[in-house]
C-alpha atoms as a PDB file:
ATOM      1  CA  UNK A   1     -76.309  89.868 -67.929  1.00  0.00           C
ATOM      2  CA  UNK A   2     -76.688  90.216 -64.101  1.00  0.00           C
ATOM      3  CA  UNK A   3     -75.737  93.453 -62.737  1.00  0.00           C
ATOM      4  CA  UNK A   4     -73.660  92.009 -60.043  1.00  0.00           C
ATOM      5  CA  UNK A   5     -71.930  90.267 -62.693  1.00  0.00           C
ATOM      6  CA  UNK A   6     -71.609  93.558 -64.569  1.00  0.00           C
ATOM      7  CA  UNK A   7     -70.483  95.305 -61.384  1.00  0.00           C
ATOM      8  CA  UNK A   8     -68.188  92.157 -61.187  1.00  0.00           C
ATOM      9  CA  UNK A   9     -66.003  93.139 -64.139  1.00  0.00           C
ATOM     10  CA  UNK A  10     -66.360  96.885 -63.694  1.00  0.00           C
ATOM     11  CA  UNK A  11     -64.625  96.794 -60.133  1.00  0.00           C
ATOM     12  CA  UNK A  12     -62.141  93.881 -61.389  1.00  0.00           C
ATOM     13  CA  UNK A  13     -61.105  96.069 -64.322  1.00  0.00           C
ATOM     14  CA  UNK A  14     -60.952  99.468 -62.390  1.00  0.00           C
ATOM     15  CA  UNK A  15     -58.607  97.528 -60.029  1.00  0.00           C
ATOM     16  CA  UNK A  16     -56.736  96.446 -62.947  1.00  0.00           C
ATOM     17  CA  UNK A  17     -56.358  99.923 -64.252  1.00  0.00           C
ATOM     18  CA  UNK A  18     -55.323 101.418 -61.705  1.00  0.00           C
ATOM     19  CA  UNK A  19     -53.081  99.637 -60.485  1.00  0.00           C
ATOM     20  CA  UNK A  20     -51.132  99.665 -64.271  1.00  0.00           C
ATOM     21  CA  UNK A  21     -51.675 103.499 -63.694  1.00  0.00           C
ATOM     22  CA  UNK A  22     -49.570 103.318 -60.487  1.00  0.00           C
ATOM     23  CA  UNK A  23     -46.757 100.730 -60.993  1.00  0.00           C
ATOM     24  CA  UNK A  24     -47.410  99.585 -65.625  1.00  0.00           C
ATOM     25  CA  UNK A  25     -45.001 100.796 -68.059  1.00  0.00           C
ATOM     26  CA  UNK A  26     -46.358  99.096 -71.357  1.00  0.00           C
ATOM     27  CA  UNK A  27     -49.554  98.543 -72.844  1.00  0.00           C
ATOM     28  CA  UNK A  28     -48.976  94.693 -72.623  1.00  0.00           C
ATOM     29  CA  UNK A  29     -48.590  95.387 -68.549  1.00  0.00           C
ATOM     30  CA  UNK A  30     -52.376  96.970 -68.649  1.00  0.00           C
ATOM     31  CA  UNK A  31     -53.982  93.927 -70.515  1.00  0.00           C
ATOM     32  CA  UNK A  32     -52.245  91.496 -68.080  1.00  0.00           C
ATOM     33  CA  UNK A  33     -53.627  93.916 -65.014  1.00  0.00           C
ATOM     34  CA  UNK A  34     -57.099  94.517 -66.571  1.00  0.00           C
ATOM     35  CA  UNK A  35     -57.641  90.429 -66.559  1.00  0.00           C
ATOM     36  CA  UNK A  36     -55.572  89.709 -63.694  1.00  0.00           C
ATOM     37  CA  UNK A  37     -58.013  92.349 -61.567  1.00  0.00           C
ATOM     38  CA  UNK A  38     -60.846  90.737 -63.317  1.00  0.00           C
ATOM     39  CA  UNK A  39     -60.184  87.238 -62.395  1.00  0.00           C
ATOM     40  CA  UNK A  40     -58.916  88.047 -58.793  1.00  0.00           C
ATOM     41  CA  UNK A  41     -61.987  89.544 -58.216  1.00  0.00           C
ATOM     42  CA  UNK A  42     -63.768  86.548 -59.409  1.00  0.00           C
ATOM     43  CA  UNK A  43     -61.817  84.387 -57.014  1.00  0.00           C
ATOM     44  CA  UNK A  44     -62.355  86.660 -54.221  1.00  0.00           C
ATOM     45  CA  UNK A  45     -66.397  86.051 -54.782  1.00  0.00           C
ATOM     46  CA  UNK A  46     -65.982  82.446 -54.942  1.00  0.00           C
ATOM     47  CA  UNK A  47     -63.774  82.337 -52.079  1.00  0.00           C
ATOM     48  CA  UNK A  48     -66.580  84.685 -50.045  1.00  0.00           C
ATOM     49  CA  UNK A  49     -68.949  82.078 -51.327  1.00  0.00           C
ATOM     50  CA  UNK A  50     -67.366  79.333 -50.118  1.00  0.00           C
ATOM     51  CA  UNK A  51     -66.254  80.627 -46.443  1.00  0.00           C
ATOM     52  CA  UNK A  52     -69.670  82.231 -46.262  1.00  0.00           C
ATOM     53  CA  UNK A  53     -68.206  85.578 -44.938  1.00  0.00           C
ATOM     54  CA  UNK A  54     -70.797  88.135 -45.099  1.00  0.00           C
ATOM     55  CA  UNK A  55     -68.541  90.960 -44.403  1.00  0.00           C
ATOM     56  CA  UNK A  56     -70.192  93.344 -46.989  1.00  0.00           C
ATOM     57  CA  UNK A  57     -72.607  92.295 -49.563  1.00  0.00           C
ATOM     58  CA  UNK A  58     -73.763  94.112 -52.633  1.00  0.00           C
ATOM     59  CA  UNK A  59     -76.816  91.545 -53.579  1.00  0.00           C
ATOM     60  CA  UNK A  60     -74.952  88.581 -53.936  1.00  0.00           C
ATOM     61  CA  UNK A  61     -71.589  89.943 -54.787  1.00  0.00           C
ATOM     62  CA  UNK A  62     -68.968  89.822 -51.676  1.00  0.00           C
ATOM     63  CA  UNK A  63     -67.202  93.052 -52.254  1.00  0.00           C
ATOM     64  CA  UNK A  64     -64.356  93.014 -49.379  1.00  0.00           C
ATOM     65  CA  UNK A  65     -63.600  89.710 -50.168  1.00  0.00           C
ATOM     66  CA  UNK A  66     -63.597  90.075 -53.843  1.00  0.00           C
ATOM     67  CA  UNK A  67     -62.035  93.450 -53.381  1.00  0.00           C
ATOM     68  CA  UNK A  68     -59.008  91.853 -51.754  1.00  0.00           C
ATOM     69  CA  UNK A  69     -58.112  89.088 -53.481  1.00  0.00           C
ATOM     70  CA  UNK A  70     -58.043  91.060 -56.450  1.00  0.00           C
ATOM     71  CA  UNK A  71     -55.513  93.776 -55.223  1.00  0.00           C
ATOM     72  CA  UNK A  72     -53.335  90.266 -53.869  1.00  0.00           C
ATOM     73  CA  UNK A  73     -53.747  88.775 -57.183  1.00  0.00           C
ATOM     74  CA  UNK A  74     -52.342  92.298 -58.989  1.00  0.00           C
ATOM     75  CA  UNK A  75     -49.703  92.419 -56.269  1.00  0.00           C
ATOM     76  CA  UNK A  76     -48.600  88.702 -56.837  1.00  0.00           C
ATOM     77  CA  UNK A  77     -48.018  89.736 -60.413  1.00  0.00           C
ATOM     78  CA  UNK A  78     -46.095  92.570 -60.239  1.00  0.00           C
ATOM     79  CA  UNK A  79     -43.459  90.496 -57.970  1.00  0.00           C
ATOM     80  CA  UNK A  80     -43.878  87.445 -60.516  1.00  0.00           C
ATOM     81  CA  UNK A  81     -42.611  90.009 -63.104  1.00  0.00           C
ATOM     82  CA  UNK A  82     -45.287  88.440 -65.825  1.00  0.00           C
END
């Protein structure tokens, strides 16, 4: 496995966690946040990819970007009420 990819899922999933730690209740609430950090973060990177912002890079891994969509994608959640 890459270790972008690796870092990938680490900063998706602390997102994740953290943000259950802040506004979760159940354990259910911390999967959904722990995948929905994961894949906002993945969308974020594509999304970099595909604008070709090179705001901050880590290798190949657009970290403000990533970073970003992931906290929207946690945020859109929590006022879905999933």
């Amino acid at each position: 496995m890459p270790p972008y990819l690796l870092l990938s899922f680490l900063l998706g999933g602390i997102y994740g966690a953290l943000f259950h730690f802040w506004q979760g209740k159940t354990i259910r609430d911390l999967v959904i946040y722990f995948l929905t950090g994961i894949i906002g973060f993945g969308l974020g990177q594509a999304l970099g990819n595909l604008l070709e912002l090179n705001i901050f890079l880590i290798g190949p891994l657009h970290i403000v970007e990533a970073t970003l969509v992931s906290w929207l994608s946690l945020f859109m959640m929590k006022w879905l009420k999933v």
